[in-house]
Protein backbone atom coordinates (compact mmCIF):
# COMPACT_ATOMS: atom_id res chain seq x y z
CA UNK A 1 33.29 -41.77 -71.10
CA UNK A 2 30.66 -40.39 -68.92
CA UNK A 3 28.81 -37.28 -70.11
CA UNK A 4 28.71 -34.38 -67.74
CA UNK A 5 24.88 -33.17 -67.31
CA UNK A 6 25.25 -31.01 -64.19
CA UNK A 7 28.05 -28.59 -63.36
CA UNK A 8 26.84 -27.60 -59.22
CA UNK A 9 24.55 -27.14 -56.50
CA UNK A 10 22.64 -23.53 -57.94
CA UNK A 11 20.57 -23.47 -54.82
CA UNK A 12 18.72 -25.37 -52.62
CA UNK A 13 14.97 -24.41 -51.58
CA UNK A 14 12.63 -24.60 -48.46
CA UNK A 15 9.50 -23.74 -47.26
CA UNK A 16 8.93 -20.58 -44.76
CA UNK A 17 5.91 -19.46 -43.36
CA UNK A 18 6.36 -15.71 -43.08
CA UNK A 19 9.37 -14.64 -45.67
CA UNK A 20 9.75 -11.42 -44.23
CA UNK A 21 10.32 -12.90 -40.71
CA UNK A 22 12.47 -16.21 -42.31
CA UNK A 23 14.89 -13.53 -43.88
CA UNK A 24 15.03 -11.69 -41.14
CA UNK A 25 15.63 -14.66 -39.28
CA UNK A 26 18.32 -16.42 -41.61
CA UNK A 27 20.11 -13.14 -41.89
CA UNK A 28 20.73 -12.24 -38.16
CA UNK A 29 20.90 -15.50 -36.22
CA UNK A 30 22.74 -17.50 -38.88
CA UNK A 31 25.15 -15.13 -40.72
CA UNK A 32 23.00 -15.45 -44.31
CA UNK A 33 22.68 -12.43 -46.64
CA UNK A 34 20.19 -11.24 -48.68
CA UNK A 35 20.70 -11.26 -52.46
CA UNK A 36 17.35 -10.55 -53.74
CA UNK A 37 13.81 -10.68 -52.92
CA UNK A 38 10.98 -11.06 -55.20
CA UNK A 39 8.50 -8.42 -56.97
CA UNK A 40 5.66 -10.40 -55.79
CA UNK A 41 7.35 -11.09 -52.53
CA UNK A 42 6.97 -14.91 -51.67
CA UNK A 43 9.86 -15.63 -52.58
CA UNK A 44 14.06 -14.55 -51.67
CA UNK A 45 17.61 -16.00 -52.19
CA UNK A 46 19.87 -15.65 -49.46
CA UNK A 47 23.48 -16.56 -49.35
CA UNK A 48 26.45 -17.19 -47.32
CA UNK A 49 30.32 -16.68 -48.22
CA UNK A 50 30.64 -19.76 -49.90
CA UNK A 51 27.81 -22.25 -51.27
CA UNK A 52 25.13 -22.17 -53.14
CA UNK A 53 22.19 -19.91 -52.93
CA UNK A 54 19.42 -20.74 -50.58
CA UNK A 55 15.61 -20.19 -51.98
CA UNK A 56 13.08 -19.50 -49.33
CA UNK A 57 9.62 -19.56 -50.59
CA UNK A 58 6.47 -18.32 -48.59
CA UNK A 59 3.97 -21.33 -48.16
CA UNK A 60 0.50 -21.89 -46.26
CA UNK A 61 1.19 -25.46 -46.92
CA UNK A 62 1.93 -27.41 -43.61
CA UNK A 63 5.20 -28.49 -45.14
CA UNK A 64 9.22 -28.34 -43.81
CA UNK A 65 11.90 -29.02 -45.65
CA UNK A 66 13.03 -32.22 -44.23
CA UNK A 67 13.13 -36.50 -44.62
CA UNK A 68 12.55 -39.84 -42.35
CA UNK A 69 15.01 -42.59 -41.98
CA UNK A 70 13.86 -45.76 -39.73
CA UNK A 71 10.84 -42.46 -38.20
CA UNK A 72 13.99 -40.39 -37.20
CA UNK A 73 13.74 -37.04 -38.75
CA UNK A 74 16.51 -35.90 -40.73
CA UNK A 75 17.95 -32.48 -42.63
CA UNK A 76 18.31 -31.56 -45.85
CA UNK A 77 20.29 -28.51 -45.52
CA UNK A 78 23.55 -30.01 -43.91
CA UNK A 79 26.30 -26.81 -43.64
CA UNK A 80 30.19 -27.23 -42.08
CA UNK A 81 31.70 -24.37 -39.64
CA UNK A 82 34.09 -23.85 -37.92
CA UNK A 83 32.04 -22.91 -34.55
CA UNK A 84 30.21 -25.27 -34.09
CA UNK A 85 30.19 -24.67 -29.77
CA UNK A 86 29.39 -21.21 -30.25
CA UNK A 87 26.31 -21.38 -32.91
CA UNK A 88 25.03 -24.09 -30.22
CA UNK A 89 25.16 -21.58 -27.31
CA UNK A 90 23.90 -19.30 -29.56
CA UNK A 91 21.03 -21.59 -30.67
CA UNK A 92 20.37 -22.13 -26.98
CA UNK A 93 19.96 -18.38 -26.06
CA UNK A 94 17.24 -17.87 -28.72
CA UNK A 95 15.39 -20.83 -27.54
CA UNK A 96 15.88 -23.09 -30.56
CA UNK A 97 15.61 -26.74 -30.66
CA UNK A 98 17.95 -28.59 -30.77
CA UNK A 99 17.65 -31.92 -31.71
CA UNK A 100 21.34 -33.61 -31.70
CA UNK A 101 24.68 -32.54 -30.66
CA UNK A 102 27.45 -34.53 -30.00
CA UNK A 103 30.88 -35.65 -31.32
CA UNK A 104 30.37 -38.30 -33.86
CA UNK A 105 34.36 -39.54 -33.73
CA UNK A 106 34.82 -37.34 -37.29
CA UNK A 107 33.57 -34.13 -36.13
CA UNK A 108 30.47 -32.58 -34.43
CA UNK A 109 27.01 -32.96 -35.30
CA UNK A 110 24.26 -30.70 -34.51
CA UNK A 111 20.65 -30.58 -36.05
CA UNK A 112 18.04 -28.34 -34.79
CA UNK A 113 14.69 -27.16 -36.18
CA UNK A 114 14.38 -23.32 -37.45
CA UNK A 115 11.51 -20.96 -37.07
CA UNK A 116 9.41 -22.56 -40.00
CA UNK A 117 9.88 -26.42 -39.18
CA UNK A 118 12.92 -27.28 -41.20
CA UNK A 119 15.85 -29.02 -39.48
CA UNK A 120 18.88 -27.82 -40.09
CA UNK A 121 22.18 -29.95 -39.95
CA UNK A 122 25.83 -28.36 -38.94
CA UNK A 123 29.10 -30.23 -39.13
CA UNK A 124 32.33 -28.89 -37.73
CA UNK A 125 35.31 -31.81 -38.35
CA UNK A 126 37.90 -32.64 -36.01
């Protein structure tokens, strides 16, 4: 019998350049909410109706939250909705980029790249 270590996803964490800006960001383009913000401010959890938490932390670094497969960049943060057309539009209007979007055959895919670097994945299945 396996033992069980780990329970759920708590949160996830990524890298922002400006955390005031990111949560204002997060919080009116993309639905999030903000649950707490730090003392020392470079650091806030925001959240969304269901999920876990999601940690942004202030960085100078030149870092993004995000991998390679075959030099393709790919997300970390992959989320599922429901309006998927109208989050692209409204992508589009705030001059986002958008790096994929198409019907895969099991849903839609989209991936764009936020404010600080980090791509961003969004599945809506058929």
């Amino acid at each position: 019998m396996k033992k069980l270590f780990l329970e759920r996803l708590e949160h996830m964490q990524i890298p922002v350049n400006n955390l005031a800006e990111s949560i204002e960001w997060y919080t009116k383009n993309l639905g999030f909410t903000l649950n707490k913000k730090s003392e020392d401010l470079n650091h806030a959890f925001l959240s969304l109706p269901n999920g876990p938490m999601l940690m942004l932390w202030e960085t100078g670094d030149d870092t993004a939250a995000n991998f390679t497969f075959n030099e393709e960049v790919m997300p970390i943060l992959l989320y599922h909705s429901k309006k998927i057309h109208e989050l692209t539009h409204h992508l589009h209007s705030l001059h986002v980029n958008i790096t994929f979007f198409q019907d895969e055959g099991f849903g839609w895919v989209l991936k764009f790249i936020d404010i600080n670097g980090n791509m961003w994945g969004v599945i809506q299945l058929i």
